[in-house]
N, C-alpha and C. Protein backbone atom coordinates (compact mmCIF):
# COMPACT_ATOMS: atom_id res chain seq x y z
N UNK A 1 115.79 101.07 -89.22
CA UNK A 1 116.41 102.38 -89.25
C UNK A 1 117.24 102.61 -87.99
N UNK A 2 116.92 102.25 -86.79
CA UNK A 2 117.53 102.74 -85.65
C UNK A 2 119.08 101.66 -85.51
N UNK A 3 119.30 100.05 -86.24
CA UNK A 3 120.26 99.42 -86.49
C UNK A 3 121.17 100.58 -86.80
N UNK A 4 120.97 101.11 -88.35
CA UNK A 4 121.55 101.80 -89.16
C UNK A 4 122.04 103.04 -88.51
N UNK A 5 121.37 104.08 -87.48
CA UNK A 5 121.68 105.12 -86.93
C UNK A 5 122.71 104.69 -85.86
N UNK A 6 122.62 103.17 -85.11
CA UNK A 6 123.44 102.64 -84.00
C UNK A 6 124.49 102.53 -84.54
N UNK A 7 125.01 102.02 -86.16
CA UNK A 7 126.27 101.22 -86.21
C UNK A 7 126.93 102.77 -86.70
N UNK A 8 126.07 103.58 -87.29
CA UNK A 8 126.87 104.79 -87.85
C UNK A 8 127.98 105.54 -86.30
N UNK A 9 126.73 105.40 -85.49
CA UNK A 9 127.14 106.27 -84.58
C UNK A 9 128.52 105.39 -83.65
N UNK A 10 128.11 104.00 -83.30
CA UNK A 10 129.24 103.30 -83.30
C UNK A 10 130.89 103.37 -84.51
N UNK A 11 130.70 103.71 -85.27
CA UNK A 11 131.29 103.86 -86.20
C UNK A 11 132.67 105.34 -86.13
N UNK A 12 131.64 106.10 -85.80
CA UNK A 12 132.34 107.23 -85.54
C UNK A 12 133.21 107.53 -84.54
N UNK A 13 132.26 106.76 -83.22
CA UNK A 13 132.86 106.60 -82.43
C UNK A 13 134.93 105.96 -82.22
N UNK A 14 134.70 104.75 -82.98
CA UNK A 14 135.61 104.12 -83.48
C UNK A 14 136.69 104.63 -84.19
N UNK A 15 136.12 105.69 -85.13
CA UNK A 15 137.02 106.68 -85.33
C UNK A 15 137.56 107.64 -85.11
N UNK A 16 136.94 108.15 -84.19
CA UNK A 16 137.26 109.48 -83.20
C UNK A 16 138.43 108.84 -82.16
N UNK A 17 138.00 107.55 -81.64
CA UNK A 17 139.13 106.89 -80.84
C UNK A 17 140.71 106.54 -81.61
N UNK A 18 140.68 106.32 -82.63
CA UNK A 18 141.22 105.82 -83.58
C UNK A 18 142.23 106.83 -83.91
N UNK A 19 141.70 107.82 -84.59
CA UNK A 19 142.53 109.16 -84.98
C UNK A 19 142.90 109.71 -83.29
N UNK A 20 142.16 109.61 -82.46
CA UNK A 20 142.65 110.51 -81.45
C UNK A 20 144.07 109.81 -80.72
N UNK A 21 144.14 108.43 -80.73
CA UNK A 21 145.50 107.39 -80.77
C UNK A 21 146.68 107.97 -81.38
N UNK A 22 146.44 107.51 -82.93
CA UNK A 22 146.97 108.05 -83.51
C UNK A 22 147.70 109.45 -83.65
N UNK A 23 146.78 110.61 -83.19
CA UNK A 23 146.98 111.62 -82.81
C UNK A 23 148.32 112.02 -81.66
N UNK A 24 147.79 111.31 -81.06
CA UNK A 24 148.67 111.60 -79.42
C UNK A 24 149.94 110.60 -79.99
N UNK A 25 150.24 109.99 -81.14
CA UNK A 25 151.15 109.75 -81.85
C UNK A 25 151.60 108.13 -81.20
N UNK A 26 151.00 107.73 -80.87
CA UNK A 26 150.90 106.38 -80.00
C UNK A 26 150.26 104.92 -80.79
N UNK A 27 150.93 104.19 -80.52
CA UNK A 27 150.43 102.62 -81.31
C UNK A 27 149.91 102.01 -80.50
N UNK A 28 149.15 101.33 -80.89
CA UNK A 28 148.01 100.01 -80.03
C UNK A 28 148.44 99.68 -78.87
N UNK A 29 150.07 98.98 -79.05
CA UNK A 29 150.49 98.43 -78.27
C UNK A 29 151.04 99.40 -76.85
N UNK A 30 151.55 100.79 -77.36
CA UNK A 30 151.84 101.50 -76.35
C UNK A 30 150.59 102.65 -75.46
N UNK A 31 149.41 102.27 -76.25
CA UNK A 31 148.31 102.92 -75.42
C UNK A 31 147.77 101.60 -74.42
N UNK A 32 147.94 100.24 -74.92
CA UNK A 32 147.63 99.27 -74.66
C UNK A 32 147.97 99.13 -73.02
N UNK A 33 149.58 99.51 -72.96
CA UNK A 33 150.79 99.68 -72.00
C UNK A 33 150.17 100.94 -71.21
N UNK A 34 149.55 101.70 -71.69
CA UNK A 34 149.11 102.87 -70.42
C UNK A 34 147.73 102.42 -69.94
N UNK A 35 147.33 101.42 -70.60
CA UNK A 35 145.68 101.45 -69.80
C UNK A 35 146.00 99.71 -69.11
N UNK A 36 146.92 99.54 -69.06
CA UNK A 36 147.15 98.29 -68.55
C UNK A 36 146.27 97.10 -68.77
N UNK A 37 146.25 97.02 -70.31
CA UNK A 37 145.61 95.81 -70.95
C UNK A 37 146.20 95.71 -72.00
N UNK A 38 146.01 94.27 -72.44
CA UNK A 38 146.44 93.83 -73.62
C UNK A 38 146.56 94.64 -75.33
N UNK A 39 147.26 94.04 -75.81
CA UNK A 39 146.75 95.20 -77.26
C UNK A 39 145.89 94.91 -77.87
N UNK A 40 145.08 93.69 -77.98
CA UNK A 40 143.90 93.09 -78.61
C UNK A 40 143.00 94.25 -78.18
N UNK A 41 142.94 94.43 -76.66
CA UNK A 41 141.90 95.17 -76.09
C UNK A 41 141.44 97.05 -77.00
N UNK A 42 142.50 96.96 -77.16
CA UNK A 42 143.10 98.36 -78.18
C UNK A 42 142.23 98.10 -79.68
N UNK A 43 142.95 97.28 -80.15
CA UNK A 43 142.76 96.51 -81.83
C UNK A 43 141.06 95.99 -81.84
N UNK A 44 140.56 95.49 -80.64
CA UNK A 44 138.89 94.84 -80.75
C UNK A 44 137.84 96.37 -80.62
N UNK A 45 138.52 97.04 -79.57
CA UNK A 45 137.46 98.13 -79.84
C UNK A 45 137.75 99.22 -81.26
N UNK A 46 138.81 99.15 -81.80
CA UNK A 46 139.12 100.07 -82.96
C UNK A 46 138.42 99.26 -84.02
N UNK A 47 138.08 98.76 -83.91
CA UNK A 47 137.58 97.60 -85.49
C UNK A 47 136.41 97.33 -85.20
N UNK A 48 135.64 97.76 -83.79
CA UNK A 48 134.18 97.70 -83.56
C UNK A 48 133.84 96.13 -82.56
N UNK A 49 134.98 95.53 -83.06
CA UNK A 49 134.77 94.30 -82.21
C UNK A 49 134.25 94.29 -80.19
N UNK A 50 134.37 95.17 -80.10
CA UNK A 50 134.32 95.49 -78.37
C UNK A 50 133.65 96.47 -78.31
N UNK A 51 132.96 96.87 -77.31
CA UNK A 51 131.92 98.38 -76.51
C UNK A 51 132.90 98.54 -75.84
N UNK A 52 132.62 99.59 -75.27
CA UNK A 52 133.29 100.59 -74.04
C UNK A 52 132.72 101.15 -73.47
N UNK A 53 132.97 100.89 -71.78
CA UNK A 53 132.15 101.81 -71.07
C UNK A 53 132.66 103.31 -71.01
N UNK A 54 131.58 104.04 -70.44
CA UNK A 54 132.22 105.75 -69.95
C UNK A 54 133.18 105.32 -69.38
N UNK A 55 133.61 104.86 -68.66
CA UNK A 55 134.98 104.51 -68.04
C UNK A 55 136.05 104.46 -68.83
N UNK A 56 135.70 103.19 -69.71
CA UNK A 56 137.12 103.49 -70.33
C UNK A 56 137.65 104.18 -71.38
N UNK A 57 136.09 104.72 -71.94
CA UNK A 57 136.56 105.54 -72.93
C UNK A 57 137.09 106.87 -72.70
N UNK A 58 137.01 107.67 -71.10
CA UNK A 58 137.73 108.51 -69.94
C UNK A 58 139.07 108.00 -69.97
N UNK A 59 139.41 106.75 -69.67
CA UNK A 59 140.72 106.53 -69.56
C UNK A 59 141.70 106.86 -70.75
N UNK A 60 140.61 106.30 -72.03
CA UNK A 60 141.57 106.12 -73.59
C UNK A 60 141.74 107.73 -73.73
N UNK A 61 141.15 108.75 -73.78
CA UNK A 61 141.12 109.94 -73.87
C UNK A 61 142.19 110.46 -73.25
N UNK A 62 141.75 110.54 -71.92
CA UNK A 62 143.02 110.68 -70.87
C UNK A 62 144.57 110.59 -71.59
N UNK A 63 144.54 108.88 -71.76
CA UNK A 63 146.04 108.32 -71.74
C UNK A 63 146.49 109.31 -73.28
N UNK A 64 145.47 109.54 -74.11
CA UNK A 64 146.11 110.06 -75.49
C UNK A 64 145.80 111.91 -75.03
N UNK A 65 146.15 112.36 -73.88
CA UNK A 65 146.04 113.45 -73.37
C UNK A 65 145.03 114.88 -74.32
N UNK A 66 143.74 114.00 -74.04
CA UNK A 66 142.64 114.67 -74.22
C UNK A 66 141.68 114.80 -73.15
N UNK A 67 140.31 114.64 -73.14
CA UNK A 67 139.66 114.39 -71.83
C UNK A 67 137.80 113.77 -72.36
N UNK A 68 137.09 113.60 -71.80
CA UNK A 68 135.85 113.02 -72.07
C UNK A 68 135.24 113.93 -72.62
N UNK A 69 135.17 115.13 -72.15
CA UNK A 69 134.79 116.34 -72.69
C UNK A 69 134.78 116.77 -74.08
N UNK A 70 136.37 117.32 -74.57
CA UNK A 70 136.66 117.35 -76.26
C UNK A 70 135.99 116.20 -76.90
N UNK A 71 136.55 114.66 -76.12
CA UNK A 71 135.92 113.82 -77.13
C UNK A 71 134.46 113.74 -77.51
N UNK A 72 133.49 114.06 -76.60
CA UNK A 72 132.43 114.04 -76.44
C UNK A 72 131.92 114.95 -77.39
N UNK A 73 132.13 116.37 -77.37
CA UNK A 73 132.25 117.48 -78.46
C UNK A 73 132.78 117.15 -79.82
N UNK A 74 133.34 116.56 -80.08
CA UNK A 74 133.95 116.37 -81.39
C UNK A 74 133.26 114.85 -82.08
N UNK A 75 132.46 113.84 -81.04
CA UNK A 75 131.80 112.88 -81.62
C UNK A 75 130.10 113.70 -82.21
N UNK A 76 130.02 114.49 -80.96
CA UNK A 76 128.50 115.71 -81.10
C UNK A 76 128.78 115.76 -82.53
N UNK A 77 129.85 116.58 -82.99
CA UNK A 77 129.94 117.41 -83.99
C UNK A 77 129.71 116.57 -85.23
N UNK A 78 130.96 115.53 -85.35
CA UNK A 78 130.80 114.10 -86.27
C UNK A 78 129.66 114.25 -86.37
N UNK A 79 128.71 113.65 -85.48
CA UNK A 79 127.22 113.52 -85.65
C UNK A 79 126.40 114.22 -86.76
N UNK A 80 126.38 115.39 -85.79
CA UNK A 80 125.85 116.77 -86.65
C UNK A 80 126.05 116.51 -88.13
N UNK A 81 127.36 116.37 -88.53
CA UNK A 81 127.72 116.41 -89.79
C UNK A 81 126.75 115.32 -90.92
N UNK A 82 127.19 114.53 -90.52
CA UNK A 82 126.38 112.86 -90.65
C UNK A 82 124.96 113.28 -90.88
N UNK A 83 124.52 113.83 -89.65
CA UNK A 83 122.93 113.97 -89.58
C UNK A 83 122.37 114.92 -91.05
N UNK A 84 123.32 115.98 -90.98
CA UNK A 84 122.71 117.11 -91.84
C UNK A 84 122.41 116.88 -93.56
């Protein structure tokens, strides 16, 4: 059970990053270009292939001009939803 609660929550995660990219109207390659890494680095954590620390998931937020905060609130919420 706790697999199943990890990959969901990984999951969301992934998508909250994903749409929030997208959002700030930006492609792999040009968020890639603000965090000064490759675009794989972009493409491995969107597809689950990669973790992220608090660090950089501060930075990805940042660069798609949000902050750790909203994101943090809006993965809470995801959750919630999921959970209920």
């Amino acid at each position: 059970m706790r697999d199943k609660l990890w990959d969901t929550q990984n999951i969301v995660l992934q998508e909250l990053l994903t749409d929030l990219r997208a959002g700030a109207q930006l492609t792999q390659k040009q968020l890639s270009k603000q965090l000064n890494r490759p675009q794989s680095y972009v493409s491995k954590y969107e597809s689950g292939e990669r973790k992220l620390t608090l660090r950089e998931i501060r930075a990805i937020a940042i660069c798609c001009g949000s902050n750790l905060v909203e994101l943090i609130t809006d993965y809470e919420e995801e959750l919630n939803l999921i959970e209920e």
